[in-house]
C-alpha atoms as a PDB file:
ATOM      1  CA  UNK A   1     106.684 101.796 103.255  1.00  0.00           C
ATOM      2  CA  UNK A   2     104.633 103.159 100.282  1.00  0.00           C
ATOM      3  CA  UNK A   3     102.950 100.010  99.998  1.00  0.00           C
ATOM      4  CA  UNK A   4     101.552 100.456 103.739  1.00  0.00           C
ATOM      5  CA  UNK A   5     100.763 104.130 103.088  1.00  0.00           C
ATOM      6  CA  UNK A   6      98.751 103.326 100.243  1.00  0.00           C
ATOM      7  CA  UNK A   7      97.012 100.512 102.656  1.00  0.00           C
ATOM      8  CA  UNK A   8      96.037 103.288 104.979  1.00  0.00           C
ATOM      9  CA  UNK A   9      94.677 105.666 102.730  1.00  0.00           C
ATOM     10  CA  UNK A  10      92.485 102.940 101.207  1.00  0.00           C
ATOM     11  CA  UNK A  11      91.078 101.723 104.352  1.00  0.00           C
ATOM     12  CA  UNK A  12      90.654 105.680 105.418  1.00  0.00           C
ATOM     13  CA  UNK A  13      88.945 106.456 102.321  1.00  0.00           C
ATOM     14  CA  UNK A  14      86.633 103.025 102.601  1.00  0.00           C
ATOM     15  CA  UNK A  15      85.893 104.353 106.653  1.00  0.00           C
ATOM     16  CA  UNK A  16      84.893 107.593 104.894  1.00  0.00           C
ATOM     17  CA  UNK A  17      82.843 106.168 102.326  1.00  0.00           C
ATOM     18  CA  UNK A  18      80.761 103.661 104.617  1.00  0.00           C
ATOM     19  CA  UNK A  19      80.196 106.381 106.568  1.00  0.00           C
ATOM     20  CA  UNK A  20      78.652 108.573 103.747  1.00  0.00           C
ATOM     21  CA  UNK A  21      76.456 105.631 102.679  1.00  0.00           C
ATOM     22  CA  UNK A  22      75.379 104.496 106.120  1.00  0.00           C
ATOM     23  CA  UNK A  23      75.599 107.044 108.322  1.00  0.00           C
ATOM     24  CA  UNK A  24      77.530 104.977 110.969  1.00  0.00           C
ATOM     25  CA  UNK A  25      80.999 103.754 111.947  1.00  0.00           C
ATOM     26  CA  UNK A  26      81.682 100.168 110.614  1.00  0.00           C
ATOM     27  CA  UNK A  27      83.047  97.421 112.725  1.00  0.00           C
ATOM     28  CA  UNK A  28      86.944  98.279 112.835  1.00  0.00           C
ATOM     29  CA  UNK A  29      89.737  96.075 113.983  1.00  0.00           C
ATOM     30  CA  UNK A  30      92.764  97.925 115.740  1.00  0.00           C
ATOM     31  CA  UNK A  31      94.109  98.743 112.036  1.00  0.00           C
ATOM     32  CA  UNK A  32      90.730 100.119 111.539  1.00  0.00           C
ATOM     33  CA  UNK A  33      90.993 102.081 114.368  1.00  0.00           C
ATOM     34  CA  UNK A  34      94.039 103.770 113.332  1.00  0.00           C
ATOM     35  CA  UNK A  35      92.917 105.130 110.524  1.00  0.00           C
ATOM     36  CA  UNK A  36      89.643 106.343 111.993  1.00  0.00           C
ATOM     37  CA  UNK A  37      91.705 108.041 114.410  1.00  0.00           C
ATOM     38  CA  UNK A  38      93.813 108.991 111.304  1.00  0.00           C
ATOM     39  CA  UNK A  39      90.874 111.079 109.531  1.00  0.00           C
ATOM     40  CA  UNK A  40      89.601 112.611 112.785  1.00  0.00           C
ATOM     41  CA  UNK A  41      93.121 114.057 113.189  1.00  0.00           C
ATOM     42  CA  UNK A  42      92.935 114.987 109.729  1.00  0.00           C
ATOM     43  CA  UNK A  43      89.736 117.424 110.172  1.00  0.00           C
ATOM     44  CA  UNK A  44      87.912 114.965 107.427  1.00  0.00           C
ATOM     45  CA  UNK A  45      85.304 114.100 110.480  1.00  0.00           C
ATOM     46  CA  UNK A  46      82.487 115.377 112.598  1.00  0.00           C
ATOM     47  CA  UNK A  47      80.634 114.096 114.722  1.00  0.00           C
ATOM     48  CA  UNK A  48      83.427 111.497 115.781  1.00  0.00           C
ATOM     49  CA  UNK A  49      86.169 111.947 118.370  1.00  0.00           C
ATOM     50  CA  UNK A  50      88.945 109.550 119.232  1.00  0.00           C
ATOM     51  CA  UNK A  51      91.685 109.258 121.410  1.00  0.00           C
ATOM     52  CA  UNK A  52      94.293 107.671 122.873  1.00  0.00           C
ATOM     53  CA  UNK A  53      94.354 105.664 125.939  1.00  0.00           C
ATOM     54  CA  UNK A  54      97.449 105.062 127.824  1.00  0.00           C
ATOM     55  CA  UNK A  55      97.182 101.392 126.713  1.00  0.00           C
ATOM     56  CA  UNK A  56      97.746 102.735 123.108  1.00  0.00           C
ATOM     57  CA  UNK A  57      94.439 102.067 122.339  1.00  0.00           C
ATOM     58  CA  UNK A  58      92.452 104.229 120.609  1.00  0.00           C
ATOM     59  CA  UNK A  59      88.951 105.067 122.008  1.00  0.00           C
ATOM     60  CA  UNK A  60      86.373 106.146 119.774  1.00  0.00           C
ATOM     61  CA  UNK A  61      83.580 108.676 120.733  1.00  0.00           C
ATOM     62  CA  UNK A  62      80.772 108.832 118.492  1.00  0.00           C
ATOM     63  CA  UNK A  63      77.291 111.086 118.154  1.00  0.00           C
ATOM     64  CA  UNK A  64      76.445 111.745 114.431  1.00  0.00           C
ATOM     65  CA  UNK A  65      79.165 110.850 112.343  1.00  0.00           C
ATOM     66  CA  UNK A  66      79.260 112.918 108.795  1.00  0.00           C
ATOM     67  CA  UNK A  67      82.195 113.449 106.322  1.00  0.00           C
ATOM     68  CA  UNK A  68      83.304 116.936 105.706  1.00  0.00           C
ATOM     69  CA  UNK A  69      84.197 118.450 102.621  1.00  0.00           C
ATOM     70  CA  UNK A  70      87.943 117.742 103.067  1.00  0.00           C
ATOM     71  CA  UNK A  71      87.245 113.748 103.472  1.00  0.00           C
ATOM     72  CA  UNK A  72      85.079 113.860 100.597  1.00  0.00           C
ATOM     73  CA  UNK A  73      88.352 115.334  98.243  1.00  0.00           C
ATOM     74  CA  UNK A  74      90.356 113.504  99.789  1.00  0.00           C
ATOM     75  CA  UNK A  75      88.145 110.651  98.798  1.00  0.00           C
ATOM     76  CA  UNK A  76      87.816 111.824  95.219  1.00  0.00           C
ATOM     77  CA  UNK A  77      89.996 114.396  94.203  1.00  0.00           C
ATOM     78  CA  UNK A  78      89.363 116.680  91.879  1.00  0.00           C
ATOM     79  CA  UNK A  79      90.783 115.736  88.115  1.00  0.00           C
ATOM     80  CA  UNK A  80      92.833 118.736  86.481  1.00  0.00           C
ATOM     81  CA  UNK A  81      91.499 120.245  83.833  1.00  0.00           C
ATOM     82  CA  UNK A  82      94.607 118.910  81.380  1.00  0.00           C
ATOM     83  CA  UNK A  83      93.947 115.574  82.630  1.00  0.00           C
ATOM     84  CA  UNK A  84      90.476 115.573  81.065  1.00  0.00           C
ATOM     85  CA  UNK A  85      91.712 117.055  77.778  1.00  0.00           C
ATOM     86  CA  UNK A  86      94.067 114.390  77.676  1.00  0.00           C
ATOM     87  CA  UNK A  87      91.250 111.303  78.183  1.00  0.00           C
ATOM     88  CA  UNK A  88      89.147 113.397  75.815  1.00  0.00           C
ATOM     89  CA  UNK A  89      92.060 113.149  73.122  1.00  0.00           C
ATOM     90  CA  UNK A  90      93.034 109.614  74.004  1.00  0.00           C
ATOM     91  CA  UNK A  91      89.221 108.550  73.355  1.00  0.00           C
ATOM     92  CA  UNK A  92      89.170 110.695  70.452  1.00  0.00           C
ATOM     93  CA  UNK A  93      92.123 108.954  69.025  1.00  0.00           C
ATOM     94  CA  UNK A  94      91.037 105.724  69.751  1.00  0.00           C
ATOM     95  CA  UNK A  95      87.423 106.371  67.682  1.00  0.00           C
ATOM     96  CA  UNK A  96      89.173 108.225  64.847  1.00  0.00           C
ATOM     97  CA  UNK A  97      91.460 104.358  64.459  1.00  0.00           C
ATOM     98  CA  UNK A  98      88.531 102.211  64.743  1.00  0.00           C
ATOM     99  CA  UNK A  99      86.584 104.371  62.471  1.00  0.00           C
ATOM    100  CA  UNK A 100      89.315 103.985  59.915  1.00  0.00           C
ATOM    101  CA  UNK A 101      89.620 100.301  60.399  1.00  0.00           C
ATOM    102  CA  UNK A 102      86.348 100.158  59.387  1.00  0.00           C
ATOM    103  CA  UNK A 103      86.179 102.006  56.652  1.00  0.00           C
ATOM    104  CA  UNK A 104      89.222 100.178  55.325  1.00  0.00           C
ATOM    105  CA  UNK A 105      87.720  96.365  55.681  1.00  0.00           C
ATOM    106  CA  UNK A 106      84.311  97.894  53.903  1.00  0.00           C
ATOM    107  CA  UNK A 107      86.240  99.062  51.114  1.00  0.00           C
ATOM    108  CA  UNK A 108      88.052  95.614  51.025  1.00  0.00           C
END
């Protein structure tokens, strides 16, 4: 189940992003159109509508499609700040070793 979760969030956040870049919906299969409809309902969307037929298919209205602020973090969200400090100190680490090594196999 997580697996499939993680399937539609990446294909919603790759919608989102072609959309950013070109300015238009890409070519979606029914999958597609699920998670289009997904990030409509989701308020990450303007300029798009979709709904849902009685067929169960989705129908997809489009004028000027943009990404709002809330698809764009939900595209990249924001790093904490003790995340950072910790990749800071892990690259920091890192250099300090190979520095050493370094110094070690000149003074060999």
């Amino acid at each position: 189940m997580t697996n499939r979760r993680k399937e539609f969030e990446s294909q919603m956040k790759q919608i989102m992003e072609y959309i950013v870049i070109k300015g238009e919906i890409p070519e979606l299969d029914d999958f597609g159109k699920e998670c289009l409809h997904q990030c409509c309902e989701s308020g990450f969307l303007t300029g798009v509508e979709t709904d849902r037929a009685l067929s169960g298919d989705i129908i997809i209205g489009i004028m000027a499609p943009k990404v709002l602020k809330s698809g764009l973090e939900f595209c990249y969200p924001k790093t904490s700040f003790e995340t950072k400090v910790n990749v800071v100190l892990i690259i920091t680490t890192i250099a300090s070793t190979v520095i050493a090594i370094i110094q070690t196999l000149r003074l060999s």
